[in-house]
PDB file of N, CA and C in Angstrom:
ATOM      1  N   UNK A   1       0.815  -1.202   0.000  1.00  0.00           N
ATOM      2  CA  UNK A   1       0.000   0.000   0.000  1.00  0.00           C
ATOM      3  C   UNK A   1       0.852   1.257   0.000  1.00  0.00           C
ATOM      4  N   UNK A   2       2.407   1.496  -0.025  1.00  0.00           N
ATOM      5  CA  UNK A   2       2.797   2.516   0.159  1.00  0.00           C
ATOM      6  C   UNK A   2       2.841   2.767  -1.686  1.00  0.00           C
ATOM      7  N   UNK A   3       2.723   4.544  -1.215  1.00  0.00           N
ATOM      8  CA  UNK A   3       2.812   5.059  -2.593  1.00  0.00           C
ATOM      9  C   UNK A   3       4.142   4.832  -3.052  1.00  0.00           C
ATOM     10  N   UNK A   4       4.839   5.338  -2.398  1.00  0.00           N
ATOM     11  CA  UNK A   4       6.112   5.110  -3.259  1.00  0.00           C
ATOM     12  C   UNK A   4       6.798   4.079  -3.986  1.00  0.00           C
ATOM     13  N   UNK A   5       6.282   3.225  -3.739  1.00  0.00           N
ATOM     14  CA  UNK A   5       6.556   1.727  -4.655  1.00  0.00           C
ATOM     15  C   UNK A   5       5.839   1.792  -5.937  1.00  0.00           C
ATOM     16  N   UNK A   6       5.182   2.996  -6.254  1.00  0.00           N
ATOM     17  CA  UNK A   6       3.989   3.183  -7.107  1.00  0.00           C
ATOM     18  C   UNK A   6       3.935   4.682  -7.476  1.00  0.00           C
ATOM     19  N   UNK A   7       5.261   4.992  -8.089  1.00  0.00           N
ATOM     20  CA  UNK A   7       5.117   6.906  -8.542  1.00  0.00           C
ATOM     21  C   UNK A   7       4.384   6.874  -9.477  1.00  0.00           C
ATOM     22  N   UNK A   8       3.476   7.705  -9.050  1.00  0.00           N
ATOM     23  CA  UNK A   8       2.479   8.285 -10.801  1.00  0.00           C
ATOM     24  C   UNK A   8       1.301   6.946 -10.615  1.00  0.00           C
ATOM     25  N   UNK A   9       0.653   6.590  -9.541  1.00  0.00           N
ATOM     26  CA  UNK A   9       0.172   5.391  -9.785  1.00  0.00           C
ATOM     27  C   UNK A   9      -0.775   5.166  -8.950  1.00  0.00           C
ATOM     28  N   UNK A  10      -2.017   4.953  -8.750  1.00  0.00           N
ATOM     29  CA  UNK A  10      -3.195   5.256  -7.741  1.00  0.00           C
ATOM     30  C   UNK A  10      -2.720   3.878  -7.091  1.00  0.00           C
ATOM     31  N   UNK A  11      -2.738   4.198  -5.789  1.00  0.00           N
ATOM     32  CA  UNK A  11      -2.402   2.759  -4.792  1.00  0.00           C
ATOM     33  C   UNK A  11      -4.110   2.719  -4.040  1.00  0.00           C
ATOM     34  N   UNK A  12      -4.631   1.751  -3.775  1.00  0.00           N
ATOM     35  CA  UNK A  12      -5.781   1.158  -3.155  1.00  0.00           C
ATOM     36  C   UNK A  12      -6.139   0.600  -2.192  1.00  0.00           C
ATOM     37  N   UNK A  13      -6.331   0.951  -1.229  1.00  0.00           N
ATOM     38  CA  UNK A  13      -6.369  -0.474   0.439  1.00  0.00           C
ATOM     39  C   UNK A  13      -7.688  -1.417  -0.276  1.00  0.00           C
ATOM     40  N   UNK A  14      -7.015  -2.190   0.898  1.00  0.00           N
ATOM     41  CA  UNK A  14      -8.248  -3.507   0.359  1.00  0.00           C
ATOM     42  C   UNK A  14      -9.688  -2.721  -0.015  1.00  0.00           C
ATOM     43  N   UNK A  15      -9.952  -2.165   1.080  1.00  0.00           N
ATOM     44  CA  UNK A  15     -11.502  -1.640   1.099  1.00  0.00           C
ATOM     45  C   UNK A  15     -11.631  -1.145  -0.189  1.00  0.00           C
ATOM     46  N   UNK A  16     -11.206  -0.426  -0.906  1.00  0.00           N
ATOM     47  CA  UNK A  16     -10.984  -0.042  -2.080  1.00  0.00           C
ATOM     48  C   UNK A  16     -10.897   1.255  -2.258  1.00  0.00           C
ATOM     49  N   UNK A  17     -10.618   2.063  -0.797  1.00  0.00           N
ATOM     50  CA  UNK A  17      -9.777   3.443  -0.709  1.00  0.00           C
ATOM     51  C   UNK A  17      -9.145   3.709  -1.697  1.00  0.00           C
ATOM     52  N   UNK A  18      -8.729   5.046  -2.210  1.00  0.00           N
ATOM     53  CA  UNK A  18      -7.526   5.438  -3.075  1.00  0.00           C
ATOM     54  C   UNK A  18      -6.677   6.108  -2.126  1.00  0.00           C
ATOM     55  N   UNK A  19      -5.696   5.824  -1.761  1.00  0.00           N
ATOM     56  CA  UNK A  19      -4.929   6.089  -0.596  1.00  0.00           C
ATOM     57  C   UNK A  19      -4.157   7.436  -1.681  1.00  0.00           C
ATOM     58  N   UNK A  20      -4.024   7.058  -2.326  1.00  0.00           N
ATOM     59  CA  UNK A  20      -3.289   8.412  -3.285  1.00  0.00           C
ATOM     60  C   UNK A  20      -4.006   9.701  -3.409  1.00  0.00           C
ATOM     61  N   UNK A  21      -5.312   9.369  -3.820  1.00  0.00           N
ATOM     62  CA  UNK A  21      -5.843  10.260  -3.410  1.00  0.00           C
ATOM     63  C   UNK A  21      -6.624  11.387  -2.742  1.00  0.00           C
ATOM     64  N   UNK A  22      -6.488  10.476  -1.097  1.00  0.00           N
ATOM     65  CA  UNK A  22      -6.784  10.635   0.010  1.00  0.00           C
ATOM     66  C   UNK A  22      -5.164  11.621   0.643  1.00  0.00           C
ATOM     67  N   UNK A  23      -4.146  11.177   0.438  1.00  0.00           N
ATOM     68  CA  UNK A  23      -3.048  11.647   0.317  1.00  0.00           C
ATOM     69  C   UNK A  23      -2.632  12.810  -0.535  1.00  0.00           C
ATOM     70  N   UNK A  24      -3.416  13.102  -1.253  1.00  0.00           N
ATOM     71  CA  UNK A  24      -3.465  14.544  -2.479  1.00  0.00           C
ATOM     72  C   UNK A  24      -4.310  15.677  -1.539  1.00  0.00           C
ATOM     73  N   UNK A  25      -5.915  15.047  -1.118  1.00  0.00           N
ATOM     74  CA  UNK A  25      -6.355  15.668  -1.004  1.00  0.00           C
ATOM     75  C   UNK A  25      -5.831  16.404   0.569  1.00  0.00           C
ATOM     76  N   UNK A  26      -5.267  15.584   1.396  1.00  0.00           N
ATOM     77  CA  UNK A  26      -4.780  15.877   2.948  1.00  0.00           C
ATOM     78  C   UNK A  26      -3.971  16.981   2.793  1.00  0.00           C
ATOM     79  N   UNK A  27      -2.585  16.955   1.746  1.00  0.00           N
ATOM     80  CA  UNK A  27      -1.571  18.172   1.214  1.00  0.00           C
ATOM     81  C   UNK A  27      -2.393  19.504   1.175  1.00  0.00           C
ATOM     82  N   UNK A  28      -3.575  19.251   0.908  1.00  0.00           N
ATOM     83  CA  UNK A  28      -4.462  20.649  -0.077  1.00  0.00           C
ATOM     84  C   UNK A  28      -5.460  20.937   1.475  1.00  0.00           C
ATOM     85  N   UNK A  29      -5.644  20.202   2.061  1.00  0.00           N
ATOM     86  CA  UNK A  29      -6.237  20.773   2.904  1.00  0.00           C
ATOM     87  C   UNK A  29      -6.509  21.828   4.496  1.00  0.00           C
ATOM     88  N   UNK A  30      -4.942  21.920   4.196  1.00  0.00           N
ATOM     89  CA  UNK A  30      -4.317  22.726   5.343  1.00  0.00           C
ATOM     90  C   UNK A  30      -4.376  22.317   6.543  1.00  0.00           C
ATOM     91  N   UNK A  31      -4.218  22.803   7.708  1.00  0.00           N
ATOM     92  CA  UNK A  31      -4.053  22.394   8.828  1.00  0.00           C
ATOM     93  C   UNK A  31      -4.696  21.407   9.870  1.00  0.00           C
ATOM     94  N   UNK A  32      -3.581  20.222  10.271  1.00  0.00           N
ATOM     95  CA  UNK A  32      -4.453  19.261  10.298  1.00  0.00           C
ATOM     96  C   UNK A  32      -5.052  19.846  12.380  1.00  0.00           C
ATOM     97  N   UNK A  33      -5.672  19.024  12.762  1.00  0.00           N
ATOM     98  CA  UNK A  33      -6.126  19.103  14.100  1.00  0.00           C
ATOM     99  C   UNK A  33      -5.259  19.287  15.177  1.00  0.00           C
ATOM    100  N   UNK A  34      -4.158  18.434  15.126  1.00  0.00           N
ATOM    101  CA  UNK A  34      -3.012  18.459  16.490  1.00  0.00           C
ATOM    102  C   UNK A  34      -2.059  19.707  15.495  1.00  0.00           C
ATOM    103  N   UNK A  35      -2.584  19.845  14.450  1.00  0.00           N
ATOM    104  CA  UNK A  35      -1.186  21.132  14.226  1.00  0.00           C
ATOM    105  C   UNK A  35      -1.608  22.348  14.773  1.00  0.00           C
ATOM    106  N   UNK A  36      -2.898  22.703  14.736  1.00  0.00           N
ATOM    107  CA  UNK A  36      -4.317  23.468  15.311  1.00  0.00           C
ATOM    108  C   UNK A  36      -3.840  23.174  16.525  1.00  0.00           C
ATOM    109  N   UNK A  37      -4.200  22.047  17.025  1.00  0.00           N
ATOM    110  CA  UNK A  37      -4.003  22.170  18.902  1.00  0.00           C
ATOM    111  C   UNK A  37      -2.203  22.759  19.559  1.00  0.00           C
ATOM    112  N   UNK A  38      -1.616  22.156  18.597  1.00  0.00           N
ATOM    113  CA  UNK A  38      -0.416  22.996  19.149  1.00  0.00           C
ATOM    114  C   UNK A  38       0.193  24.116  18.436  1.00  0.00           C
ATOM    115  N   UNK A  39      -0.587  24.340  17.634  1.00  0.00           N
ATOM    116  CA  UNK A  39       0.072  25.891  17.418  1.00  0.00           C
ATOM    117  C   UNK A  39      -1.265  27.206  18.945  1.00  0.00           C
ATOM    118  N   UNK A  40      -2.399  26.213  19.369  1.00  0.00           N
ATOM    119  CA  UNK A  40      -2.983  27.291  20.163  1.00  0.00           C
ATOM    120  C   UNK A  40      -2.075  27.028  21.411  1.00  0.00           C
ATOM    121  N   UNK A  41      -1.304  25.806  22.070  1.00  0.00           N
ATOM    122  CA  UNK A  41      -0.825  25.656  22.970  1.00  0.00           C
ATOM    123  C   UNK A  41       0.601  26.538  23.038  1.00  0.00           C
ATOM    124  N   UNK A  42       1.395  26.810  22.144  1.00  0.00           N
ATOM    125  CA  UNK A  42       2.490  27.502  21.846  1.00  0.00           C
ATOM    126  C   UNK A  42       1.569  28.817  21.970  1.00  0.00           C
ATOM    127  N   UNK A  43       1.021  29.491  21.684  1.00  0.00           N
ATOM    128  CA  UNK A  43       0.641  30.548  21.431  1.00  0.00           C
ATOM    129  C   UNK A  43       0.040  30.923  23.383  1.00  0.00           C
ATOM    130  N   UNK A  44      -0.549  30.026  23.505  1.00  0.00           N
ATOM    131  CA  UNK A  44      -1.237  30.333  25.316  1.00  0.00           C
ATOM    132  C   UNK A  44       0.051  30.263  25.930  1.00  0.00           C
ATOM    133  N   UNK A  45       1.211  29.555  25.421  1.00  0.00           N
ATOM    134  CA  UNK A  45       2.271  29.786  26.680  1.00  0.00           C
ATOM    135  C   UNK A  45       3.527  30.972  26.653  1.00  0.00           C
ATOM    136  N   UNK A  46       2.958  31.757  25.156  1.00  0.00           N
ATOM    137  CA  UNK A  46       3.737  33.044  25.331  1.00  0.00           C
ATOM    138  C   UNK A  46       3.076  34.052  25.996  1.00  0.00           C
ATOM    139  N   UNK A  47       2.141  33.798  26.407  1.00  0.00           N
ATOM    140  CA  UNK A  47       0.999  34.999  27.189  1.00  0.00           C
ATOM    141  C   UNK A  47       1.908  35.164  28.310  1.00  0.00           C
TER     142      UNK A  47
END
């Protein structure tokens, strides 16, 4: 299942996910949740 064994190449989990392009869309979607939780935790401990 890893992409990289597979450049340029839709990889699939069993279920029949497109992990590639679940992986495209994550890049494009900006900030994930714990990057959110610790950029507010860095930010409350310069107060």
């Amino acid at each position: 299942m890893n992409s990289s064994n597979h450049p340029g190449k839709d990889v699939f989990a069993r279920s029949g996910t497109n992990v590639s392009e679940v992986k495209r869309r994550n890049e494009q979607s900006g900030l994930s949740y714990n990057q959110v939780k610790e950029m507010m935790a860095r930010k409350q401990n310069q107060k």
